[in-house]
Protein backbone atom coordinates (compact mmCIF):
# COMPACT_ATOMS: atom_id res chain seq x y z
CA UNK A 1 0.00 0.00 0.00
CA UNK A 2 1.35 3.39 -0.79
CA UNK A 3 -0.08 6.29 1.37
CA UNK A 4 0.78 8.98 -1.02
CA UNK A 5 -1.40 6.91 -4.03
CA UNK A 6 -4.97 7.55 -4.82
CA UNK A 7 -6.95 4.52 -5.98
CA UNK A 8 -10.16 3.69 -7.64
CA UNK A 9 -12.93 2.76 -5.43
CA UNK A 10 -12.86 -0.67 -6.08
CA UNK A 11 -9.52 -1.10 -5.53
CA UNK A 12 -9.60 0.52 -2.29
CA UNK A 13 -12.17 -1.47 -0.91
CA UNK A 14 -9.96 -4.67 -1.71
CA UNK A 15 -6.85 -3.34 -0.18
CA UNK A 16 -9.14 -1.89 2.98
CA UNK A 17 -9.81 -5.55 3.77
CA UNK A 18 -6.52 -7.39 2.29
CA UNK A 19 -5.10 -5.33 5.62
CA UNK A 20 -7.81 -6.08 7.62
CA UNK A 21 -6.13 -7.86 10.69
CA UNK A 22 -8.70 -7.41 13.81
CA UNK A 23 -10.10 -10.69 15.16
CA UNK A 24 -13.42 -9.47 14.71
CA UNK A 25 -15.70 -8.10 12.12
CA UNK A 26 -14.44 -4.43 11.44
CA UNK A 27 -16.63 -2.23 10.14
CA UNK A 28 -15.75 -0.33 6.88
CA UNK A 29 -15.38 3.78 7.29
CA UNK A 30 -15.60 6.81 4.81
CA UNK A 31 -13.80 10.11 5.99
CA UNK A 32 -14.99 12.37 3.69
CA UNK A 33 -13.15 16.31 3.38
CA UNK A 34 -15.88 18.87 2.18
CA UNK A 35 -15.77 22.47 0.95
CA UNK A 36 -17.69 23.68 3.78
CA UNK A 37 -19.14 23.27 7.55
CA UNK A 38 -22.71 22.42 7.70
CA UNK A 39 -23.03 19.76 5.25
CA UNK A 40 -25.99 17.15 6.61
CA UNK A 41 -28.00 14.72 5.25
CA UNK A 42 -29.48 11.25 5.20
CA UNK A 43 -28.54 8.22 2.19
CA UNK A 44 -30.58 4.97 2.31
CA UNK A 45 -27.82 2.68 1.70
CA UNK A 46 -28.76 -0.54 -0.86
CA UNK A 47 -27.67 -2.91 1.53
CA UNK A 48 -27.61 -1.19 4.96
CA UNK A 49 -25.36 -0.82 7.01
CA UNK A 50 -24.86 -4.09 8.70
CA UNK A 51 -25.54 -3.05 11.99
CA UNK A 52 -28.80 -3.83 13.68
CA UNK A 53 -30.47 -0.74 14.77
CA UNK A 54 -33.35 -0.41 16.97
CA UNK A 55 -36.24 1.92 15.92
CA UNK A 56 -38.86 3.01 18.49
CA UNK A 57 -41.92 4.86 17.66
CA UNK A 58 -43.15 8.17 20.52
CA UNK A 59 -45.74 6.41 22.65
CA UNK A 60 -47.42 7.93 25.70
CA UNK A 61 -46.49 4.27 27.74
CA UNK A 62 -42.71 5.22 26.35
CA UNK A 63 -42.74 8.80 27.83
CA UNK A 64 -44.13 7.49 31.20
CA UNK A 65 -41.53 4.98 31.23
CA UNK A 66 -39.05 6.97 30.49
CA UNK A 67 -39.91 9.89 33.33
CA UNK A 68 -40.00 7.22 35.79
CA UNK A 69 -36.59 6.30 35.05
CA UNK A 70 -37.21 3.44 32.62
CA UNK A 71 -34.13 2.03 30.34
CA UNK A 72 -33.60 3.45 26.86
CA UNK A 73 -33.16 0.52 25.15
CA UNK A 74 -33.18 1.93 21.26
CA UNK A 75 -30.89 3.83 18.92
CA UNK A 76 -33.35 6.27 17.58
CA UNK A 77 -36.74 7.80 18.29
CA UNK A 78 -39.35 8.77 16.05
CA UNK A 79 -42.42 10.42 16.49
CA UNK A 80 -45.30 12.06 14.63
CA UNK A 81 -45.48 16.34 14.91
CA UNK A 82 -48.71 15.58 17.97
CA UNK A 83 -46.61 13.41 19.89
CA UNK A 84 -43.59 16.33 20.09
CA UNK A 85 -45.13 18.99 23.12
CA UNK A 86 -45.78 15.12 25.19
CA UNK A 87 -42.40 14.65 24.55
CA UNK A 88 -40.79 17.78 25.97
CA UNK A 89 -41.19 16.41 29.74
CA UNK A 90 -38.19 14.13 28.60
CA UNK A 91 -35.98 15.92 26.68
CA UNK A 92 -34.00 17.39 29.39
CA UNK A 93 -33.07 12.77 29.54
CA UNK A 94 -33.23 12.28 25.49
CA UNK A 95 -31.55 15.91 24.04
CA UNK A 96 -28.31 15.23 25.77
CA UNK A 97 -27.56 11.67 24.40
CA UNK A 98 -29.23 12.74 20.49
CA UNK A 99 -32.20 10.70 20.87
CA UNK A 100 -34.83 13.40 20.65
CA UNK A 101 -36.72 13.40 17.01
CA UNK A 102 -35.87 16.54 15.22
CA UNK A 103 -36.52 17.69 12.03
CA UNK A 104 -32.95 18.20 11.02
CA UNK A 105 -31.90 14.30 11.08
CA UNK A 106 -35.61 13.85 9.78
CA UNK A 107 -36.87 11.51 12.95
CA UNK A 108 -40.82 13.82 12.79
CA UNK A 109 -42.96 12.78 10.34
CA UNK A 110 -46.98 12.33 10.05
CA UNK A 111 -46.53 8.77 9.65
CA UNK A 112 -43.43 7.58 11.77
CA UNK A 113 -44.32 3.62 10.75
CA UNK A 114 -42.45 4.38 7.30
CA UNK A 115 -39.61 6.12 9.66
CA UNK A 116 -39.33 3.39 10.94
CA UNK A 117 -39.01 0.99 8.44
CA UNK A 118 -36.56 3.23 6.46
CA UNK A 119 -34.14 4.04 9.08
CA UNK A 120 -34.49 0.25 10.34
CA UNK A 121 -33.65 -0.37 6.58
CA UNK A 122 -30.15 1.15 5.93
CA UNK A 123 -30.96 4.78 6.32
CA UNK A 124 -27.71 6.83 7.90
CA UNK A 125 -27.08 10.67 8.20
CA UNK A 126 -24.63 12.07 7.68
CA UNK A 127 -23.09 15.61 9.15
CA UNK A 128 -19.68 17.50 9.26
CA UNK A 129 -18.00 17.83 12.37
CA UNK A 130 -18.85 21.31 14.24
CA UNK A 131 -15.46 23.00 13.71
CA UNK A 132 -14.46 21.00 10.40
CA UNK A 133 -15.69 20.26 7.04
CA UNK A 134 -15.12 16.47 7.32
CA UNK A 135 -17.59 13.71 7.78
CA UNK A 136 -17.02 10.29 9.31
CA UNK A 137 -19.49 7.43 8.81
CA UNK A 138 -19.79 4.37 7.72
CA UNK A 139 -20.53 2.19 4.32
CA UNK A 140 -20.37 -1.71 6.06
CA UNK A 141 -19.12 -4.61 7.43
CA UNK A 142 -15.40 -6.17 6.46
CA UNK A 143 -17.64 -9.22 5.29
CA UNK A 144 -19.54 -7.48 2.82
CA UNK A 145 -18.60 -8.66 -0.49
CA UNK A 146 -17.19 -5.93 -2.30
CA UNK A 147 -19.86 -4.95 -4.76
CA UNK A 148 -22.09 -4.54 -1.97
CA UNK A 149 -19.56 -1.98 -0.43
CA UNK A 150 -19.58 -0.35 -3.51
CA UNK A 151 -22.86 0.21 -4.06
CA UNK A 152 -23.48 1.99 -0.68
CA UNK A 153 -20.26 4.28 -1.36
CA UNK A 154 -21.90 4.79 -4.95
CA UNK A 155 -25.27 6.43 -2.71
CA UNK A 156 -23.42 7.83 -0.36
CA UNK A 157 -20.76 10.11 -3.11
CA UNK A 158 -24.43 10.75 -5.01
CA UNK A 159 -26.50 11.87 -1.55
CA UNK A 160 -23.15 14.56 -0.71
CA UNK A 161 -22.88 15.42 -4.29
CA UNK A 162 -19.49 14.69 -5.80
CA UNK A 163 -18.92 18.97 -6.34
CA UNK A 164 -18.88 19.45 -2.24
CA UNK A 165 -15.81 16.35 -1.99
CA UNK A 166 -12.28 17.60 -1.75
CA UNK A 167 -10.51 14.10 -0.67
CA UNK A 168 -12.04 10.54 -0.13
CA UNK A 169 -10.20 8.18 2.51
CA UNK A 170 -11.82 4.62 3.38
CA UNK A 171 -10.02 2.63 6.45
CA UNK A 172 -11.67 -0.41 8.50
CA UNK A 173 -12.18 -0.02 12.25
CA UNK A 174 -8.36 -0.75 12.70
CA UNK A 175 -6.53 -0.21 9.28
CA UNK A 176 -4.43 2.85 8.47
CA UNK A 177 -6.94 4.91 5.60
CA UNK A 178 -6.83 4.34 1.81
CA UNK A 179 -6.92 7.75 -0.16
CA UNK A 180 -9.61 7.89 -3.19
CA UNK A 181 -9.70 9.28 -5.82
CA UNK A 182 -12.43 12.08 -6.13
């Protein structure tokens, strides 16, 4: 591997897990440098993400639970725009660990049961970092086979728009990164 190359997708993703040494499944990374702060968005990637993600829909049973000091045991809320002033007893519990729905990472909608089956489905966002134009996140598992690795960076470059990209690098939980070429 030469750190000062830039390679083709495809031939990054077979060098990403040729040095691939973990004893467990690492998952597959994107760091992505942008033209500007601010960037955010969501990609529904073809064939997820590989990690199980647990979708719960607003209830008022959930917000009872919760205020009584109930467990959080999901990744990501959703809830319906009458469901949000019910949910304001708890946000001073959700807002801190980025579990209350928002309209920015698109978790309110009038019919959260398709929420739920899109973000349960392979749907990510994606963000820059507050104080940089980069953004970290992730395309799959190390056993993916590589087409299917492909096809979610494919969605991915399309969903940030290939204009905002000033440098690609794709590393494995553990690996040193792969440059890309843009």
């Amino acid at each position: 591997m030469d750190k000062n190359k830039l390679y083709s997708p495809a031939e990054a993703v077979s060098l990403v897990k040729k040095i691939a040494f973990a004893k467990f499944n690492e998952t597959i990374e994107l760091h992505i440098n942008v033209l500007e702060k601010g960037i955010r968005g969501n990609a529904t990637l073809p064939n997820g993400t590989g990690k199980q993600v647990k979708v719960v829909i607003a209830t008022d049973g959930l917000v009872t639970d919760i205020e009584k000091g109930g467990k959080i045991n999901f990744d990501i809320l959703v809830a319906s725009p009458d469901m949000m002033p019910k949910l304001a007893k708890i946000a001073k519990i959700l807002g801190p660990r980025g579990l209350m729905p928002n309209p920015k990472t698109n978790t309110i909608s009038p019919q959260p049961e398709k929420l739920v089956k899109d973000l349960s489905g392979g749907q990510i966002q994606y963000k820059t970092e507050t104080n940089f134009p980069i953004i970290h996140t992730i395309i799959g598992k190390l056993d993916f086979e590589d087409k299917k690795l492909l096809d979610n960076y494919q969605v991915l470059i399309k969903a940030i728009g290939k204009d905002k990209i000033v440098s690609l690098f794709l590393k494995s939980t553990m690996s040193p990164a792969i440059g890309i070429q843009v």
